[in-house]
Protein backbone atom coordinates (compact mmCIF):
# COMPACT_ATOMS: atom_id res chain seq x y z
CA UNK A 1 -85.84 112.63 -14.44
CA UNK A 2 -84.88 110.40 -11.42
CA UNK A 3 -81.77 107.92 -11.61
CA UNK A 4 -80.89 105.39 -9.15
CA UNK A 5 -76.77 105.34 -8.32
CA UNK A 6 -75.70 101.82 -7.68
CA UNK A 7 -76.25 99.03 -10.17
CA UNK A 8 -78.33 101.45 -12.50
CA UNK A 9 -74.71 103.57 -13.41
CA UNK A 10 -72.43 102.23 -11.33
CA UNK A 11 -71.81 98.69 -11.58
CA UNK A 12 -71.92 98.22 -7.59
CA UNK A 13 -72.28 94.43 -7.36
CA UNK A 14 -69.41 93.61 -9.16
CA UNK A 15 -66.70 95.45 -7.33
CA UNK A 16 -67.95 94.69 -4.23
CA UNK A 17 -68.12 91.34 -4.55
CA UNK A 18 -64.30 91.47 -5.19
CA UNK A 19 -63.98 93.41 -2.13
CA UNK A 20 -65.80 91.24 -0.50
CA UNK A 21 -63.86 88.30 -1.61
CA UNK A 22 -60.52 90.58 -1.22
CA UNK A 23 -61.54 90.96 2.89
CA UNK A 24 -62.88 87.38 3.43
CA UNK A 25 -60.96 85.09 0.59
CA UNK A 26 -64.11 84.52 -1.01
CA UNK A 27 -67.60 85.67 -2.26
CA UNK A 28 -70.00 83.21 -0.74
CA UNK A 29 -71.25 84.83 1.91
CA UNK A 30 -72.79 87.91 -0.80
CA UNK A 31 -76.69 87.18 0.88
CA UNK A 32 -75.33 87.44 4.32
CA UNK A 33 -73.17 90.36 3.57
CA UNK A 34 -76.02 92.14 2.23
CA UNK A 35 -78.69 90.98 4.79
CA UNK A 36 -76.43 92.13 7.65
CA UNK A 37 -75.48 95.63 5.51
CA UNK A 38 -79.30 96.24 5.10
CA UNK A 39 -79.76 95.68 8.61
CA UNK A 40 -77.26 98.02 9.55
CA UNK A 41 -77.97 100.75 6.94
CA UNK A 42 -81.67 100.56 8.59
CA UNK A 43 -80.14 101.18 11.88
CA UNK A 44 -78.24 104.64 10.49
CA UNK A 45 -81.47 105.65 8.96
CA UNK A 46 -83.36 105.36 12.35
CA UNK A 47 -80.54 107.25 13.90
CA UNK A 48 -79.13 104.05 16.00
CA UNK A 49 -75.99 104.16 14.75
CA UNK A 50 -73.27 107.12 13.03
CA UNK A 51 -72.06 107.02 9.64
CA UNK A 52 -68.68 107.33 10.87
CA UNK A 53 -68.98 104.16 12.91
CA UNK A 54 -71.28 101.86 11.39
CA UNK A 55 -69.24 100.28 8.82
CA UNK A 56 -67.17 98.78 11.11
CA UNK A 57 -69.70 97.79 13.44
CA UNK A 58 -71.37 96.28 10.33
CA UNK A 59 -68.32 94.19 9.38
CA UNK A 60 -67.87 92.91 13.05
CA UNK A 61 -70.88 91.72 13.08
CA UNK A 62 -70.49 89.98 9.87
CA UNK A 63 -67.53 88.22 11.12
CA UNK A 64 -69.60 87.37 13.95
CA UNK A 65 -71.75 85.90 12.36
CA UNK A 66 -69.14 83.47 10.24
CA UNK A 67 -68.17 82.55 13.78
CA UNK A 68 -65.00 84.98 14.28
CA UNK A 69 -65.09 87.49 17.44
CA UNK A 70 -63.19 90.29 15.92
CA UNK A 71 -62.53 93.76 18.31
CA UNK A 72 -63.95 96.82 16.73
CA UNK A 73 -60.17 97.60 15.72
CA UNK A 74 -59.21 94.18 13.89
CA UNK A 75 -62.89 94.81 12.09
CA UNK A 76 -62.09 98.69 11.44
CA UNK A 77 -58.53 97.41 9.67
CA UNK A 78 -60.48 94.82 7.20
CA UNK A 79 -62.78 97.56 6.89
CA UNK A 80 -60.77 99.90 5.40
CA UNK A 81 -58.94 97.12 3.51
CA UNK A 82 -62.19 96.20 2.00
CA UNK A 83 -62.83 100.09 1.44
CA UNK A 84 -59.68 100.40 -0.74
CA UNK A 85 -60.53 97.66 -3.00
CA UNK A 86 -64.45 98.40 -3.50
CA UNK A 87 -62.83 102.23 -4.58
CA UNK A 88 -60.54 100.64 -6.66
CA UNK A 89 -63.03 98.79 -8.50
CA UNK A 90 -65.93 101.53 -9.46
CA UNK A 91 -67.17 101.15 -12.79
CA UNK A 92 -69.82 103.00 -15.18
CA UNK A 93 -71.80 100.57 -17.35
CA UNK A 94 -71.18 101.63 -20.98
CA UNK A 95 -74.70 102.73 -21.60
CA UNK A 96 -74.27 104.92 -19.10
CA UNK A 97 -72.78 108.63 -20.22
CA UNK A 98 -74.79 107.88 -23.87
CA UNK A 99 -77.69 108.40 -21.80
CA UNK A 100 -77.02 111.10 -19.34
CA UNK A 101 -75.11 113.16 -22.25
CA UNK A 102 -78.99 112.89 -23.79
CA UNK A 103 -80.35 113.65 -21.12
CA UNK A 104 -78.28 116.70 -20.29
CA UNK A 105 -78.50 117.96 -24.06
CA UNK A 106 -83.13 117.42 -23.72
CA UNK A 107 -82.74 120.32 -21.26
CA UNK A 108 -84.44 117.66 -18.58
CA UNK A 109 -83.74 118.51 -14.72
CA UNK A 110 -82.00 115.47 -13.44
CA UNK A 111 -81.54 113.99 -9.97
CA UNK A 112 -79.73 111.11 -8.42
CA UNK A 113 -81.73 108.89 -5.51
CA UNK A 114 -79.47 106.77 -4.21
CA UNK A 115 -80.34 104.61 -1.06
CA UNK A 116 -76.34 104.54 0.03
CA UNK A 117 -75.86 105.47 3.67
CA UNK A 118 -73.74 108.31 3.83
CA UNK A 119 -71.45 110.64 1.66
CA UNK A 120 -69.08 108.04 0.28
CA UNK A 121 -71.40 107.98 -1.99
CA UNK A 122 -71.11 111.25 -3.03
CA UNK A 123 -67.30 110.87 -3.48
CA UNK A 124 -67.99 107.88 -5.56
CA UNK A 125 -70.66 110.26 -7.59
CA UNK A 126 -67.44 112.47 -8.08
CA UNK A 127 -65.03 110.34 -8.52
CA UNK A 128 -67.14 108.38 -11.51
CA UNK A 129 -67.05 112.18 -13.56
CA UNK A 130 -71.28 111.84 -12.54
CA UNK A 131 -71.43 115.13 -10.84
CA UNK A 132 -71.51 117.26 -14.05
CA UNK A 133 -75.18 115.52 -14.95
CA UNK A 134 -77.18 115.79 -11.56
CA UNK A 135 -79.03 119.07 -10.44
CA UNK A 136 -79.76 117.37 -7.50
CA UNK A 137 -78.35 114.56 -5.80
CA UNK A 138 -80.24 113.00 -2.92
CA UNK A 139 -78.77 110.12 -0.73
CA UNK A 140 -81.01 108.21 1.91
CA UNK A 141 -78.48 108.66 4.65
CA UNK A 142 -78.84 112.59 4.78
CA UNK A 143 -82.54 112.71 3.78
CA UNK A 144 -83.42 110.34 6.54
CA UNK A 145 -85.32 107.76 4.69
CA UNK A 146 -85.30 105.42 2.05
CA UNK A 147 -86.75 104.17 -1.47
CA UNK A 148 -89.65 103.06 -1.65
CA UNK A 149 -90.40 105.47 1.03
CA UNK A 150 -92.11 108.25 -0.91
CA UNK A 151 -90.81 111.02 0.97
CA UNK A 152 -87.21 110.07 -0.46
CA UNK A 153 -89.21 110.63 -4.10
CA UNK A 154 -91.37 113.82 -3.13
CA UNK A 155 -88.05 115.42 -2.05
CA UNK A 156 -86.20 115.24 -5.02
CA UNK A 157 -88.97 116.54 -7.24
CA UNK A 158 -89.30 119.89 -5.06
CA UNK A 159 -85.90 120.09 -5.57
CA UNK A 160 -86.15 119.57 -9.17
CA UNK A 161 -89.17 122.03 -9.27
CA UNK A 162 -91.89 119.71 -10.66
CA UNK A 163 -94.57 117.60 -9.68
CA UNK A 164 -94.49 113.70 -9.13
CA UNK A 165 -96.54 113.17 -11.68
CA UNK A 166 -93.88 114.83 -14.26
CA UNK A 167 -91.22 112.46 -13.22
CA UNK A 168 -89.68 109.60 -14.16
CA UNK A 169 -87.53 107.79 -12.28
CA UNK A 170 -85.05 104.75 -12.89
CA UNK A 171 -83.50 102.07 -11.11
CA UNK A 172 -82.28 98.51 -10.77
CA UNK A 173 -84.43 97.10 -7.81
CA UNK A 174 -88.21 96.23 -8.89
CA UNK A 175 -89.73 97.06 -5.92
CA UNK A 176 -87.87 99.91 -4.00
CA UNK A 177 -87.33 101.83 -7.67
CA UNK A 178 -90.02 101.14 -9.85
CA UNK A 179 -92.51 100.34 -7.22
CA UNK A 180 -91.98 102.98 -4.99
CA UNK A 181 -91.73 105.61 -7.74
CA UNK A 182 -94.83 104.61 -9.18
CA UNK A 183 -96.42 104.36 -5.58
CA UNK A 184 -95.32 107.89 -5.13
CA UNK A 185 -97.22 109.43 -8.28
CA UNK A 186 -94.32 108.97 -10.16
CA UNK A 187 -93.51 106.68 -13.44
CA UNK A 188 -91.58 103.62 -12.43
CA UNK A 189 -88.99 102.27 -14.99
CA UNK A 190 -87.27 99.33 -13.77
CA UNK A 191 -83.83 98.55 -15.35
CA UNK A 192 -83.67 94.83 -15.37
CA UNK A 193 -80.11 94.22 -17.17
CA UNK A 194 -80.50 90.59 -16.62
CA UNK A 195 -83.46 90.11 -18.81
CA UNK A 196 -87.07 89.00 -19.16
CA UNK A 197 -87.82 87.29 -15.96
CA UNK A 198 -91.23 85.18 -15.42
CA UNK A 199 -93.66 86.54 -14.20
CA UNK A 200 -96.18 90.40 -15.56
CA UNK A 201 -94.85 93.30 -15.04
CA UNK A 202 -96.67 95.08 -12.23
CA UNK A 203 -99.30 97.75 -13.22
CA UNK A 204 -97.60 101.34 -13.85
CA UNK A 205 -93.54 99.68 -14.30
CA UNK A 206 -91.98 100.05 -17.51
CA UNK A 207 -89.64 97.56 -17.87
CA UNK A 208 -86.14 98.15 -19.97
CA UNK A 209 -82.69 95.90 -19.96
CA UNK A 210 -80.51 99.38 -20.92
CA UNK A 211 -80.25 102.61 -20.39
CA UNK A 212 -79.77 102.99 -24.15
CA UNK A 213 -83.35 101.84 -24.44
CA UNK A 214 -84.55 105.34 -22.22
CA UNK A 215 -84.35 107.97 -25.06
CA UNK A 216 -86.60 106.18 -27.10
CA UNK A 217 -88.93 105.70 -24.17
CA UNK A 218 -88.79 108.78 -22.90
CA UNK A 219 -90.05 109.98 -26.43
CA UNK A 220 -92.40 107.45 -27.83
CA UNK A 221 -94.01 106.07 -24.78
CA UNK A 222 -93.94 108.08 -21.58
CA UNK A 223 -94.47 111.21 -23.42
CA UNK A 224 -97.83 111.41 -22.79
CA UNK A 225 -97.92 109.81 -19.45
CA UNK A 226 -95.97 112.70 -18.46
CA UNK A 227 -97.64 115.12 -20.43
């Protein structure tokens, strides 16, 4: 079993939106925010730019882009402001221990692929009491590529000792989750906790709106896909 990190347990968005707002007054530049982060989070994984320094290079550049010319120190002190609020704010959904205390008591090898850039996330992993339910834990920023990249997949099923096809795996974004698990021999489930959306769900995607909804899926439906 394969879990996504943020927005599939942690509810990501949310807090750092609010630190977002905290470091700018508002939220309304979320799509450039996370246009420029992706950006910058590609440039880590192609070994442009260091973990320690590419937040802060991240956040001048979104300045820059509202049309402020921060120095890398003014952006570093937002930065960390912003840092200390998005901490502040991390947040399980509730479904989420229901479903990993299952999961731990099926005997199932679980892993955490998360596409976060670099170990804060596995502080956050700690911090959230998540630690105790992952055998493996693999983040993009240390394996050196990213979901839907199938290597990022491949790796954590050697390290949870079975093959692709004997693994599902979870997650909140259609395409780099689902897609990209499914893509990589795996079963794609994509947790859409918005709700139906238009549109067929692609060939090989499960689709559920809660991780409550897994146990049950896991039994009655995959069970044989898996098999």
């Amino acid at each position: 079993m394969c879990l996504d990190v943020d927005d599939t347990l942690v509810d990501y968005s949310t807090s750092s939106r609010a630190a977002l707002a905290s470091m700018v007054g508002n939220a309304d530049a979320w799509s450039l925010w996370q246009r420029i982060t992706d950006e910058h989070c590609d440039r880590l994984l192609a070994g442009e730019l260091q973990y320690e320094s590419m937040r802060n290079i991240r956040t001048r550049a979104f300045f820059a882009a509202l049309g402020e010319d921060l120095d890398l120190d003014e952006a570093t002190r937002r930065e960390c402001h912003r840092q200390e609020v998005l901490a502040r704010g991390w947040r399980l959904f509730p479904d989420v221990v229901p479903c990993l205390e299952w999961l731990r008591a099926s005997g199932l090898p679980v892993a955490a692929v998360s596409n976060a850039s670099g170990r804060h996330q596995r502080v956050k992993i700690a911090a959230l009491g998540l630690s105790q339910y992952f055998d493996s834990v693999l983040i993009a920023g240390e394996v050196g590529c990213a979901k839907p990249d199938r290597v990022i997949f491949h790796t954590a099923c050697v390290g949870l000792g079975v093959s692709p096809h004997d693994v599902v795996h979870v997650g909140d974004r259609l395409h780099a989750d689902a897609i990209g698990a499914r893509d990589a021999g795996m079963r794609g489930v994509w947790l859409n906790r918005h709700g139906p959306c238009e549109g067929t769900t692609p060939w090989g995607v499960t689709t559920i709106s809660s991780l409550s909804e897994l146990p049950e899926l896991l039994v009655c439906e995959l069970s044989g896909a898996t098999a």
